[in-house]
N, C-alpha and C. Protein backbone atom coordinates (compact mmCIF):
# COMPACT_ATOMS: atom_id res chain seq x y z
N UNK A 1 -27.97 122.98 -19.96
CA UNK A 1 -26.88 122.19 -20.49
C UNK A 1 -26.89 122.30 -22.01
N UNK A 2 -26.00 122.41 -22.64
CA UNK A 2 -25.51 122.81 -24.31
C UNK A 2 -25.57 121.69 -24.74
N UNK A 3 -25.86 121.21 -25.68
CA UNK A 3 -26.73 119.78 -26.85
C UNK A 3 -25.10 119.65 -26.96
N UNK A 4 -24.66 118.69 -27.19
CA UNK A 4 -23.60 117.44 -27.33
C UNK A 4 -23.39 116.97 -28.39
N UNK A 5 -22.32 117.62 -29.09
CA UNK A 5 -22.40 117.03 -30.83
C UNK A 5 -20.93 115.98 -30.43
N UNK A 6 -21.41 115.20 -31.46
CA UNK A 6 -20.43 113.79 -31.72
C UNK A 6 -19.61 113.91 -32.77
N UNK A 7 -18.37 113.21 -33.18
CA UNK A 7 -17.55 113.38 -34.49
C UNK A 7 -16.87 112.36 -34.15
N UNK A 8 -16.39 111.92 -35.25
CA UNK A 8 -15.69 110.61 -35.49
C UNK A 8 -14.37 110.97 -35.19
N UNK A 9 -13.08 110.07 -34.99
CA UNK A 9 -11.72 110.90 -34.83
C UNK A 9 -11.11 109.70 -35.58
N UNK A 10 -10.45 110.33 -36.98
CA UNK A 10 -9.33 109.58 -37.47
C UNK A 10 -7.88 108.66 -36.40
N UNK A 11 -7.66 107.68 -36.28
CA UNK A 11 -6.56 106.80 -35.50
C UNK A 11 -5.72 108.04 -34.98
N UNK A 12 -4.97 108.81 -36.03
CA UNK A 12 -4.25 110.28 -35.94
C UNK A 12 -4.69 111.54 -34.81
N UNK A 13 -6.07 111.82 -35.24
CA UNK A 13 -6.40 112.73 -33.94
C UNK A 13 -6.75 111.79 -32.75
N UNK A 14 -7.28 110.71 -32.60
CA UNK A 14 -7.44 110.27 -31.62
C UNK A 14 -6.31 110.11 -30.62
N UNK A 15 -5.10 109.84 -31.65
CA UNK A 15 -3.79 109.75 -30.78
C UNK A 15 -3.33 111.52 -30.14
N UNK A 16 -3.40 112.11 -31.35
CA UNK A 16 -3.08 113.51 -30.18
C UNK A 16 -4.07 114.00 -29.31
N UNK A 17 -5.33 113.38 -29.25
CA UNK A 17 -6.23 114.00 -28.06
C UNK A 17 -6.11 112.70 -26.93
N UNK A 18 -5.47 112.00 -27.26
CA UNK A 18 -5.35 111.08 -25.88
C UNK A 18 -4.86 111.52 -25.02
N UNK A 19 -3.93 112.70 -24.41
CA UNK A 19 -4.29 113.43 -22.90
C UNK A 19 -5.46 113.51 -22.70
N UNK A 20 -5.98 114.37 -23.56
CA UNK A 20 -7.45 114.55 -23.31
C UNK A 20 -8.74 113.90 -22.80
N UNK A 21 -8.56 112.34 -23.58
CA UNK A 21 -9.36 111.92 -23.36
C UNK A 21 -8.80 110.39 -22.27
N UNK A 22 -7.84 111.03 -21.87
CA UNK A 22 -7.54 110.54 -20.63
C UNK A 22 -8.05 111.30 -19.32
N UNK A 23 -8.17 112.40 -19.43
CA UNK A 23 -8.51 113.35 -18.73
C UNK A 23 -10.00 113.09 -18.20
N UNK A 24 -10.94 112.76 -19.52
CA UNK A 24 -12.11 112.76 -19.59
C UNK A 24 -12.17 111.24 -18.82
N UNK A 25 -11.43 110.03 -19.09
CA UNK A 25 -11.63 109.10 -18.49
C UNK A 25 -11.39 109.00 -17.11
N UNK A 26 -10.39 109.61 -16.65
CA UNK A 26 -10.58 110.06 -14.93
C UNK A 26 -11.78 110.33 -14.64
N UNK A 27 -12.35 111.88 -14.99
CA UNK A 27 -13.37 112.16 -14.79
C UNK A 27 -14.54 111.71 -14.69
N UNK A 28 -14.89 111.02 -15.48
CA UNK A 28 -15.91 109.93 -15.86
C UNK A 28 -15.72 108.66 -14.91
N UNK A 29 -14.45 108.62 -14.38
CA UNK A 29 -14.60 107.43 -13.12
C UNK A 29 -14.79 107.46 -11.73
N UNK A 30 -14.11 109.16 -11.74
CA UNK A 30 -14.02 109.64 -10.46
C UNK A 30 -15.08 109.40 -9.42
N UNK A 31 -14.69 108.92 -8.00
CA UNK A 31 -15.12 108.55 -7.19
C UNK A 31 -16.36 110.00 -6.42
N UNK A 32 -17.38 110.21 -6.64
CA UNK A 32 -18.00 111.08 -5.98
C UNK A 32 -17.36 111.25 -4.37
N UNK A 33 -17.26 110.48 -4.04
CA UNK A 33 -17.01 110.38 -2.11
C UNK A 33 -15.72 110.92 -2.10
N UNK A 34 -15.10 110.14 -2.50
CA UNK A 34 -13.19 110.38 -1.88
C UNK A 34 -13.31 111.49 -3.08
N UNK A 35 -13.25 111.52 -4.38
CA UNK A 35 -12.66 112.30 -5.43
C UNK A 35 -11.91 111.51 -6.12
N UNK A 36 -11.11 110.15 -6.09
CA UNK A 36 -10.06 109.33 -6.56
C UNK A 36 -10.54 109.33 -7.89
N UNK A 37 -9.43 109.66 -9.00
CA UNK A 37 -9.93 108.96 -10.18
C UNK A 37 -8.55 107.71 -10.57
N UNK A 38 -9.28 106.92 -10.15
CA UNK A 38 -8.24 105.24 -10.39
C UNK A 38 -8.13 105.17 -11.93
N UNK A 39 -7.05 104.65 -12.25
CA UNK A 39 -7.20 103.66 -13.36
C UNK A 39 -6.44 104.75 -14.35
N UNK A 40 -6.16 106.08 -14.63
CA UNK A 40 -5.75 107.14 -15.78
C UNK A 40 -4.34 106.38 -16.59
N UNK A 41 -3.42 106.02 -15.81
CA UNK A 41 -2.49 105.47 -16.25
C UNK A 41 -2.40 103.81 -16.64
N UNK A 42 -3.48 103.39 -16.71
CA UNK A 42 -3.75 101.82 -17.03
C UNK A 42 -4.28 102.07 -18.40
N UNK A 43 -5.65 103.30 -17.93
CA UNK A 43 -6.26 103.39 -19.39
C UNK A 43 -5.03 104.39 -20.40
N UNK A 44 -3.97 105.27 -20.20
CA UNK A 44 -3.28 105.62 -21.19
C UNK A 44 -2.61 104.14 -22.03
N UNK A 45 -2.02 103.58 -21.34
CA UNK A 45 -1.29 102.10 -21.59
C UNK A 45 -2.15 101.28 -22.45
N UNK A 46 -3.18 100.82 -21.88
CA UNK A 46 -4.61 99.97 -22.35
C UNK A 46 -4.64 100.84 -23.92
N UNK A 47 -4.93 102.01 -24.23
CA UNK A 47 -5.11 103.34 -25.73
C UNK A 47 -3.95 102.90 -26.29
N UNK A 48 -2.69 103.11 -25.74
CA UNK A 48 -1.71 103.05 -27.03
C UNK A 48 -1.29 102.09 -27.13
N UNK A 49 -1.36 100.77 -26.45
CA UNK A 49 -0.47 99.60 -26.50
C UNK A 49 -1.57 98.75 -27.37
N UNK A 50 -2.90 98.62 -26.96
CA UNK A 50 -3.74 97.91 -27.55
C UNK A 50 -4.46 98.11 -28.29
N UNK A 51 -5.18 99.15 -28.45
CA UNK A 51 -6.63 100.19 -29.12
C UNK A 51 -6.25 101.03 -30.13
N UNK A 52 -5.84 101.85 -30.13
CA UNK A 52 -5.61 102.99 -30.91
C UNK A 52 -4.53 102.27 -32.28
N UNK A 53 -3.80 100.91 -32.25
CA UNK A 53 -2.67 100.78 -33.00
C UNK A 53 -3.42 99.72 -33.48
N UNK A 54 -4.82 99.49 -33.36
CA UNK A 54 -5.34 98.25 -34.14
C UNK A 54 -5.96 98.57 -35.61
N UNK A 55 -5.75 97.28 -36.08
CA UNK A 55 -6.40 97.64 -37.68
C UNK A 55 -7.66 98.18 -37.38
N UNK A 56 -8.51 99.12 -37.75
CA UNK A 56 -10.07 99.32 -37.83
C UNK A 56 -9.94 100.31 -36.83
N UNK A 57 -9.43 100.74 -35.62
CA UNK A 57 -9.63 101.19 -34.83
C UNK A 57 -10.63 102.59 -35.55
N UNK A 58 -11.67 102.31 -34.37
CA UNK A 58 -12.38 103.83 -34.48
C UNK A 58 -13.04 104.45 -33.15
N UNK A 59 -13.33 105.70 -33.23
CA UNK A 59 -13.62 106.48 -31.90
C UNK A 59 -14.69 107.65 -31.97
N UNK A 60 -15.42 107.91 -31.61
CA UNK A 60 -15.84 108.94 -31.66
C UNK A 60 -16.30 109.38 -29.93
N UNK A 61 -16.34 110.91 -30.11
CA UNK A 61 -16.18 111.44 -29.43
C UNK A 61 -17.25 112.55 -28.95
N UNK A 62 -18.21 113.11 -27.65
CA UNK A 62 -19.30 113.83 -27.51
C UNK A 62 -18.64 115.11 -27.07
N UNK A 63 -18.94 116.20 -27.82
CA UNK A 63 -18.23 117.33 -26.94
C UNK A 63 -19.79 118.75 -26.59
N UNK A 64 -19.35 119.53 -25.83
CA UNK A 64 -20.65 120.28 -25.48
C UNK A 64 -20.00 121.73 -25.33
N UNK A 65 -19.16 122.32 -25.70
CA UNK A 65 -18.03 122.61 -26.59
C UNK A 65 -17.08 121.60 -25.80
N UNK A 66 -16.40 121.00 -25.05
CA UNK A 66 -15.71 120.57 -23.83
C UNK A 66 -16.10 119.17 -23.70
N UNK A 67 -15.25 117.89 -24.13
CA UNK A 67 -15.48 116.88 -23.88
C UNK A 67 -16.64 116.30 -23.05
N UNK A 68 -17.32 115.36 -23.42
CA UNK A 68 -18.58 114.36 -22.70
C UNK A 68 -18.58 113.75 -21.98
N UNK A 69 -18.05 112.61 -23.67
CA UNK A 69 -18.15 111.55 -23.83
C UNK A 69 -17.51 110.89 -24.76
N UNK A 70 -16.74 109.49 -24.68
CA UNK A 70 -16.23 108.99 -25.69
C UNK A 70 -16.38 107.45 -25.88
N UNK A 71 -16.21 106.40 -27.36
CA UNK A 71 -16.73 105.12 -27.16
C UNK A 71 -15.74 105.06 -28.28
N UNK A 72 -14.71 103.97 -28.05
CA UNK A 72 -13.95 103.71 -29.11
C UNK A 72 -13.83 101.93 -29.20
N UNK A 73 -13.44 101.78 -30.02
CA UNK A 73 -13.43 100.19 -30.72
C UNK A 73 -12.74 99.37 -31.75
N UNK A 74 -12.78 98.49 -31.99
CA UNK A 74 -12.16 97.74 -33.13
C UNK A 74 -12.42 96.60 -33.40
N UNK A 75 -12.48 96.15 -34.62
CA UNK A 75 -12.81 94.20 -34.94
C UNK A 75 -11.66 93.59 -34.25
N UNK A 76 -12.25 92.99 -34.26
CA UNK A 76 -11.45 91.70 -33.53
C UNK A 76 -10.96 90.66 -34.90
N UNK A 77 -9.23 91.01 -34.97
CA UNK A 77 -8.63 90.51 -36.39
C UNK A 77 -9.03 88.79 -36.30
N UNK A 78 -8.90 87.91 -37.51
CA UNK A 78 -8.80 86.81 -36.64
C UNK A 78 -7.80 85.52 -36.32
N UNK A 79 -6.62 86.16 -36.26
CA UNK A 79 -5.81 85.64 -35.41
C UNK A 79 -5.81 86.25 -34.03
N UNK A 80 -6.85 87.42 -33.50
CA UNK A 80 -6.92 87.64 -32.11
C UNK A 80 -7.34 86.19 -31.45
N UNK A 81 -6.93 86.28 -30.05
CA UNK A 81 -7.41 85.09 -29.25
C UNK A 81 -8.32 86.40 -28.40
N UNK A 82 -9.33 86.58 -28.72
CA UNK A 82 -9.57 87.88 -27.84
C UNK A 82 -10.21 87.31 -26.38
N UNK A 83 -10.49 86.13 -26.21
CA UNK A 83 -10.95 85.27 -25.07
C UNK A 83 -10.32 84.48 -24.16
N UNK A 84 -9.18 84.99 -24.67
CA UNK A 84 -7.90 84.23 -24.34
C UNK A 84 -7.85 84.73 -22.33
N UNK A 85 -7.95 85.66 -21.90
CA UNK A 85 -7.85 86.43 -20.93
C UNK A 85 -8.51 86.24 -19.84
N UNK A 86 -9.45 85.61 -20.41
CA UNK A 86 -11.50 85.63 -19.85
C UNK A 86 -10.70 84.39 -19.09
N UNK A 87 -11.36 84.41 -17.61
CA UNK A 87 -11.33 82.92 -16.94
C UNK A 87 -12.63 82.52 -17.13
N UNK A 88 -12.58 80.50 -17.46
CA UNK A 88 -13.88 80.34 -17.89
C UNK A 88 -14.26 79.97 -19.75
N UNK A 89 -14.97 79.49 -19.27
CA UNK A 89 -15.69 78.97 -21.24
C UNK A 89 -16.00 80.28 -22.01
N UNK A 90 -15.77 80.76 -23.17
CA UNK A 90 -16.65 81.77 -24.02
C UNK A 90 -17.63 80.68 -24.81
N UNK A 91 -18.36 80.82 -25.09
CA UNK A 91 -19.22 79.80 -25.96
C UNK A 91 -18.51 79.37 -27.36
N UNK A 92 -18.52 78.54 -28.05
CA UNK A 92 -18.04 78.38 -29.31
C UNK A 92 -18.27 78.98 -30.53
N UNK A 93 -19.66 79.33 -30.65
CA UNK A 93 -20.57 80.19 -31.41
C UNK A 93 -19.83 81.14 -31.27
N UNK A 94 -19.51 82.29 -30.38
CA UNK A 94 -18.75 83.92 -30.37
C UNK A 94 -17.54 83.01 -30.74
N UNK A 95 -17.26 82.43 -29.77
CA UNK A 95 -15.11 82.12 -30.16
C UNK A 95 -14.73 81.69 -31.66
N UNK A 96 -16.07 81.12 -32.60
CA UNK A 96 -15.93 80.92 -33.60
C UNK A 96 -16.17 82.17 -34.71
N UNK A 97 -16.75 82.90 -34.51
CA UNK A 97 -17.22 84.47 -34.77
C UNK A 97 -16.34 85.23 -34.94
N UNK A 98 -15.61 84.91 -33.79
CA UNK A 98 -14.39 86.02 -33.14
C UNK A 98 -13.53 85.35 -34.55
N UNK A 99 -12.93 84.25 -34.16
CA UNK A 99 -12.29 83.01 -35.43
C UNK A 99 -12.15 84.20 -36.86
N UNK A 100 -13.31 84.09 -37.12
CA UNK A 100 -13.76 84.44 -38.52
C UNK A 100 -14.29 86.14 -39.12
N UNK A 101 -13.39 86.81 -37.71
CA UNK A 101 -13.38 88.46 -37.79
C UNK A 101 -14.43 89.36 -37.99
N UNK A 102 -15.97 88.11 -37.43
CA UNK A 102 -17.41 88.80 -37.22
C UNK A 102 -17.44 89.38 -35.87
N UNK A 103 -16.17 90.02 -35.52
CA UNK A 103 -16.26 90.26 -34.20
C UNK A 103 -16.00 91.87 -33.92
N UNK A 104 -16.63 93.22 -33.39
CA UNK A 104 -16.66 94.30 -33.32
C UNK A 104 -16.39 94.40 -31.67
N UNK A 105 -14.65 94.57 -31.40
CA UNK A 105 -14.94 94.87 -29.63
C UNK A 105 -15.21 96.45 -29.43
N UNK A 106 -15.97 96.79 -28.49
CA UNK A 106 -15.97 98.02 -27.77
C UNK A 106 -15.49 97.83 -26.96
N UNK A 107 -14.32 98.66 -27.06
CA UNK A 107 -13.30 98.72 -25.42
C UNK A 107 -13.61 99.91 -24.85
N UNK A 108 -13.79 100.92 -24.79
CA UNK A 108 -14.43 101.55 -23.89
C UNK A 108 -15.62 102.15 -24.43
N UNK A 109 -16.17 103.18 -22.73
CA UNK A 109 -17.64 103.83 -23.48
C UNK A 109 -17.84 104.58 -21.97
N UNK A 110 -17.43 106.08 -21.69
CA UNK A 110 -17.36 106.81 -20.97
C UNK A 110 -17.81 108.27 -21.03
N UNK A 111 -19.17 108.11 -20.17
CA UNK A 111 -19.57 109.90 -20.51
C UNK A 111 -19.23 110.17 -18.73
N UNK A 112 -18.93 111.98 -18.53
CA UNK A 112 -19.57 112.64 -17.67
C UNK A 112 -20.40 112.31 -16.82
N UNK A 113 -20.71 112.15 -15.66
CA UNK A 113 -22.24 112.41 -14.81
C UNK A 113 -22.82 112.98 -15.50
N UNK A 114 -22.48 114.37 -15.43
CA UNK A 114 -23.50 115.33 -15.71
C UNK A 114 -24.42 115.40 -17.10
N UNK A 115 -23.80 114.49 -18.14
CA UNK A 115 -24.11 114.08 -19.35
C UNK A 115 -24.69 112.96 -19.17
N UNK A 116 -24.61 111.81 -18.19
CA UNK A 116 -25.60 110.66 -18.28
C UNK A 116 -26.72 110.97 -17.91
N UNK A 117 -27.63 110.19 -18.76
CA UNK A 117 -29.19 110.01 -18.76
C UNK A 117 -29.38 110.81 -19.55
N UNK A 118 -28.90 111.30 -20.80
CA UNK A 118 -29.08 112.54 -21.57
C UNK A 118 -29.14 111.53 -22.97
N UNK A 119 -28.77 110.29 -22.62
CA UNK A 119 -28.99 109.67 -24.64
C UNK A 119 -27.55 109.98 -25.15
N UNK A 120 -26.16 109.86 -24.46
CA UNK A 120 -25.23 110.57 -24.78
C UNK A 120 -24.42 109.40 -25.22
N UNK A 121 -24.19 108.58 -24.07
CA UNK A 121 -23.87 107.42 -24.11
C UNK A 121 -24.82 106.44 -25.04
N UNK A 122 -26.22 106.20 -25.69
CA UNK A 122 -26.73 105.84 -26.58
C UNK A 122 -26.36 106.28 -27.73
N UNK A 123 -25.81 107.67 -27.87
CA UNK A 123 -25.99 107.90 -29.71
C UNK A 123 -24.28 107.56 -29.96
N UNK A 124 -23.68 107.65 -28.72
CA UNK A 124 -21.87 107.34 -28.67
C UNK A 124 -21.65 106.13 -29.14
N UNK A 125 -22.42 104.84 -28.83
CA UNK A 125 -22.32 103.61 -28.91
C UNK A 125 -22.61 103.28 -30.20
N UNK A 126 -24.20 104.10 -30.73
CA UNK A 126 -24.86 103.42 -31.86
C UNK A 126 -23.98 104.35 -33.14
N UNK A 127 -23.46 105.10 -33.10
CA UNK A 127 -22.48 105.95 -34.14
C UNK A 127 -21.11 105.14 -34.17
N UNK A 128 -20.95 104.78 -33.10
CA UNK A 128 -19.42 103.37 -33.17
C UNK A 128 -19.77 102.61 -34.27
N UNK A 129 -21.05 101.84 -33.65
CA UNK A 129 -20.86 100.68 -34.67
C UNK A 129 -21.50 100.33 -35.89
N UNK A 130 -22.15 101.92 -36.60
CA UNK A 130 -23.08 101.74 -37.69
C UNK A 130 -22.35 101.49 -38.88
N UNK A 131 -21.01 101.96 -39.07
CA UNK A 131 -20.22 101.63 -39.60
C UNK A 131 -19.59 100.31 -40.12
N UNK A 132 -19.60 99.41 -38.70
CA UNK A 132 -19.15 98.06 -38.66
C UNK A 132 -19.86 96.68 -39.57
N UNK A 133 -18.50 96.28 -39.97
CA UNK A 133 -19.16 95.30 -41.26
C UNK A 133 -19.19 93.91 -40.14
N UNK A 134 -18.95 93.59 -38.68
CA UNK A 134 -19.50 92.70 -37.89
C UNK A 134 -20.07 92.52 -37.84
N UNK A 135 -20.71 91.25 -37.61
CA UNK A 135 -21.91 90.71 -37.25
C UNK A 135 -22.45 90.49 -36.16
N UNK A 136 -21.42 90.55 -35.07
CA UNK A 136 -21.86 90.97 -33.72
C UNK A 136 -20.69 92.13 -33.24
N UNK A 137 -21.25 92.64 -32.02
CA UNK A 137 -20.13 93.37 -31.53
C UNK A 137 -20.25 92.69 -29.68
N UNK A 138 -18.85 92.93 -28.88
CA UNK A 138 -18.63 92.43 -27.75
C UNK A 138 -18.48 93.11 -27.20
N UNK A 139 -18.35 93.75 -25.51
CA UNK A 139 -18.00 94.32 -24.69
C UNK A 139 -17.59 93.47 -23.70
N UNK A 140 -16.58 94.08 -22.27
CA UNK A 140 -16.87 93.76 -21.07
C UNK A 140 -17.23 94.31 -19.95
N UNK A 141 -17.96 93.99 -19.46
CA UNK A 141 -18.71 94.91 -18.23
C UNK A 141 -18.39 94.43 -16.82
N UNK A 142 -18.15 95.29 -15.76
CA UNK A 142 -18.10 95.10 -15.02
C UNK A 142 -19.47 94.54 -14.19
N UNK A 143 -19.62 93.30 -13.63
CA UNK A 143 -20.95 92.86 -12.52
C UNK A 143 -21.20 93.14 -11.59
N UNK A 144 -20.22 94.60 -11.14
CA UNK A 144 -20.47 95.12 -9.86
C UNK A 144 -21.20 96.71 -10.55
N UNK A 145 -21.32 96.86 -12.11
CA UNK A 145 -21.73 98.06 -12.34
C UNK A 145 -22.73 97.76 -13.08
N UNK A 146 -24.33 98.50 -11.95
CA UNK A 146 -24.96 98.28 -12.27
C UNK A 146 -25.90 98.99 -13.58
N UNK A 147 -25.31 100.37 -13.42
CA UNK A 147 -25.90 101.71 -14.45
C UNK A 147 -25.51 101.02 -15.40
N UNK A 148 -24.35 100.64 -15.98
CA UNK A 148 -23.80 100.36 -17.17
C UNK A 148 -24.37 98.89 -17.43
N UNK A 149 -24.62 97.79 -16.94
CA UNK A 149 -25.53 96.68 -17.23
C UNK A 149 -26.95 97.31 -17.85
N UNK A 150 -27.27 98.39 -17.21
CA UNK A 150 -28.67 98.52 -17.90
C UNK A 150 -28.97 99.09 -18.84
N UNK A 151 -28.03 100.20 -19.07
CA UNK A 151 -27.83 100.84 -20.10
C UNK A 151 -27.22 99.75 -21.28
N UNK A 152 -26.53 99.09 -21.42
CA UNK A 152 -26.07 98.17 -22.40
C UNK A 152 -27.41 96.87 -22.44
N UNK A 153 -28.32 96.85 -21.76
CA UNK A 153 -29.57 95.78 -21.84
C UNK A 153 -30.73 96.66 -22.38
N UNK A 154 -30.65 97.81 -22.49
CA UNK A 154 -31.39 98.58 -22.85
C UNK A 154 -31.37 98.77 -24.61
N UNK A 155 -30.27 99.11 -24.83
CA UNK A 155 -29.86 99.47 -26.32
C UNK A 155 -29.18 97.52 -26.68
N UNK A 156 -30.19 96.37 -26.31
CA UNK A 156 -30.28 95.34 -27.15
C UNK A 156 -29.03 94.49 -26.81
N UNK A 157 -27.90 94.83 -25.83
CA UNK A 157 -27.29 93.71 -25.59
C UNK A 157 -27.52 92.80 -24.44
N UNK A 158 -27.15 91.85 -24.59
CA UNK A 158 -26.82 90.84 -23.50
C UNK A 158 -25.99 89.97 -23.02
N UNK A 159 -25.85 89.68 -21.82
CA UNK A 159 -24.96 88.95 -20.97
C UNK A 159 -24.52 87.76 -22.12
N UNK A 160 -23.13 87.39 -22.25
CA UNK A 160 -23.35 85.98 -22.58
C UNK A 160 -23.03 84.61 -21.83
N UNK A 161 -23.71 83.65 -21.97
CA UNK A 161 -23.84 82.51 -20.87
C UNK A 161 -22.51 82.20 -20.96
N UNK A 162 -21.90 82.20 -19.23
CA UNK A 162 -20.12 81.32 -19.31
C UNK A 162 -20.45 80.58 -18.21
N UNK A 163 -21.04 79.40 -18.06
CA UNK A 163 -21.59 78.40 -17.37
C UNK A 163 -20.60 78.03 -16.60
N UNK A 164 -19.18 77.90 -17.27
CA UNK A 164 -17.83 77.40 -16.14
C UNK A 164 -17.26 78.58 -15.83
N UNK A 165 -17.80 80.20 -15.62
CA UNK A 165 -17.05 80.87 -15.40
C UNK A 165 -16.95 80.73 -14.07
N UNK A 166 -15.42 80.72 -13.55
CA UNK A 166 -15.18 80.50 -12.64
C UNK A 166 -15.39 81.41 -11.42
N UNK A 167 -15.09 81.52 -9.81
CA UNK A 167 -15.28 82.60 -9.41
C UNK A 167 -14.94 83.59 -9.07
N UNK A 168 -13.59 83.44 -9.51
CA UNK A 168 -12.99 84.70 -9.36
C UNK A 168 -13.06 85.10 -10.75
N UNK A 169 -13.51 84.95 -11.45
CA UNK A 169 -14.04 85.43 -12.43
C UNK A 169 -15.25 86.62 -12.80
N UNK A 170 -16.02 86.63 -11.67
CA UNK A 170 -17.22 86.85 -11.19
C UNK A 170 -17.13 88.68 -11.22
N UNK A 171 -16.47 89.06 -11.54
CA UNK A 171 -16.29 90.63 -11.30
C UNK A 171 -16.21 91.36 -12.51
N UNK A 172 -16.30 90.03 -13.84
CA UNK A 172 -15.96 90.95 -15.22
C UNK A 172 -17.04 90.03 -16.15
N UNK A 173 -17.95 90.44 -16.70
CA UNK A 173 -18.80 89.70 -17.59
C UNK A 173 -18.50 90.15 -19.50
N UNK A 174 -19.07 89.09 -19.75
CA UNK A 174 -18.80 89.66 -21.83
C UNK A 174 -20.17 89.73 -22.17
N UNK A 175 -20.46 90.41 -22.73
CA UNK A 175 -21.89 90.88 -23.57
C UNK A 175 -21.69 91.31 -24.74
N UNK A 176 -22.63 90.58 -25.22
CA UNK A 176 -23.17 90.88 -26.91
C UNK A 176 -24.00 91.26 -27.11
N UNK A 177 -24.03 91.53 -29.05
CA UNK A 177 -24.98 91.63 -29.34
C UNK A 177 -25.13 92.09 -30.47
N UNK A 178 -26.31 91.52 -31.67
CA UNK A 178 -25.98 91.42 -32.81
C UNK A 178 -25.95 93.18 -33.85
N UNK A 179 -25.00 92.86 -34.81
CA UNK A 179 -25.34 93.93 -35.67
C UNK A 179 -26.23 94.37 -37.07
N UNK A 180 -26.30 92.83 -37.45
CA UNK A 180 -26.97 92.76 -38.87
C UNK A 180 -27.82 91.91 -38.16
């Protein structure tokens, strides 16, 4: 397998490689069993409606000549309600954070199979946010995925407590974790 170089992508290229890295996000979801890759046209929508048109937005990207991996993000302005969505308490501490634009979301973070367990998805994440003048950064994770819980508990984040999260709630968790 060919070593995996990373590069940052200006708002601009990120927008003209978004086939691309729509492409890569199928791939990266695709169902081993059936083959299904769900979700391509949620995540194009999710890139240009929300992500890609935000102040700060940044992305970088793993290629081996041929796409990886990719982890893109943005502060959280603070007139975002970014908790607004979440069923359930966010703690006051983050919602006040968030408030006061100490807030770095990672909205996505998608390698290859064949690239996981390679440190691909580690140097994708920690090149996002070395940059970031946050003081924490947020994700959401799915609680039915377990690779990606460990991998994000591994590189220092954690679950955060939502004591009234309700239960149908139960399928999407928020995790932090500090930057400075």
């Amino acid at each position: 397998m060919a070593e995996v170089f990373l590069r940052r992508l200006t708002r601009w290229q990120a927008e003209t490689q978004r086939e691309s890295v729509a492409d890569l996000y199928a791939a990266a979801h695709r169902d081993p069993v059936s083959g299904e890759a769900p979700g391509r046209e949620d995540f194009l929508r999710r890139f240009a409606e929300h992500d890609v048109r935000r102040p700060g937005f940044e992305m970088v990207i793993g290629s081996d000549p041929a796409l990886a991996g990719c982890c893109y993000g943005h502060p959280l302005d603070r007139a975002d309600d970014w908790c607004r969505d979440l069923p359930g308490a966010v703690p006051d501490s983050l919602r006040e954070q968030g408030a006061a634009g100490g807030l770095f979301l990672v909205a996505e973070l998608f390698v290859l199979p064949v690239h996981r367990r390679t440190r691909v998805a580690t140097r994708l994440q920690e090149t996002l946010l070395m940059r970031s003048s946050a003081a924490r950064a947020v994700a959401f994770l799915a609680s039915d995925n377990a690779a990606a819980r460990a991998a994000f508990r591994s590189w220092g984040w954690e679950p955060v407590d939502r004591p009234e999260q309700p239960a149908e709630a139960a399928g999407r968790e928020v995790w932090s974790r500090a930057l400075r």
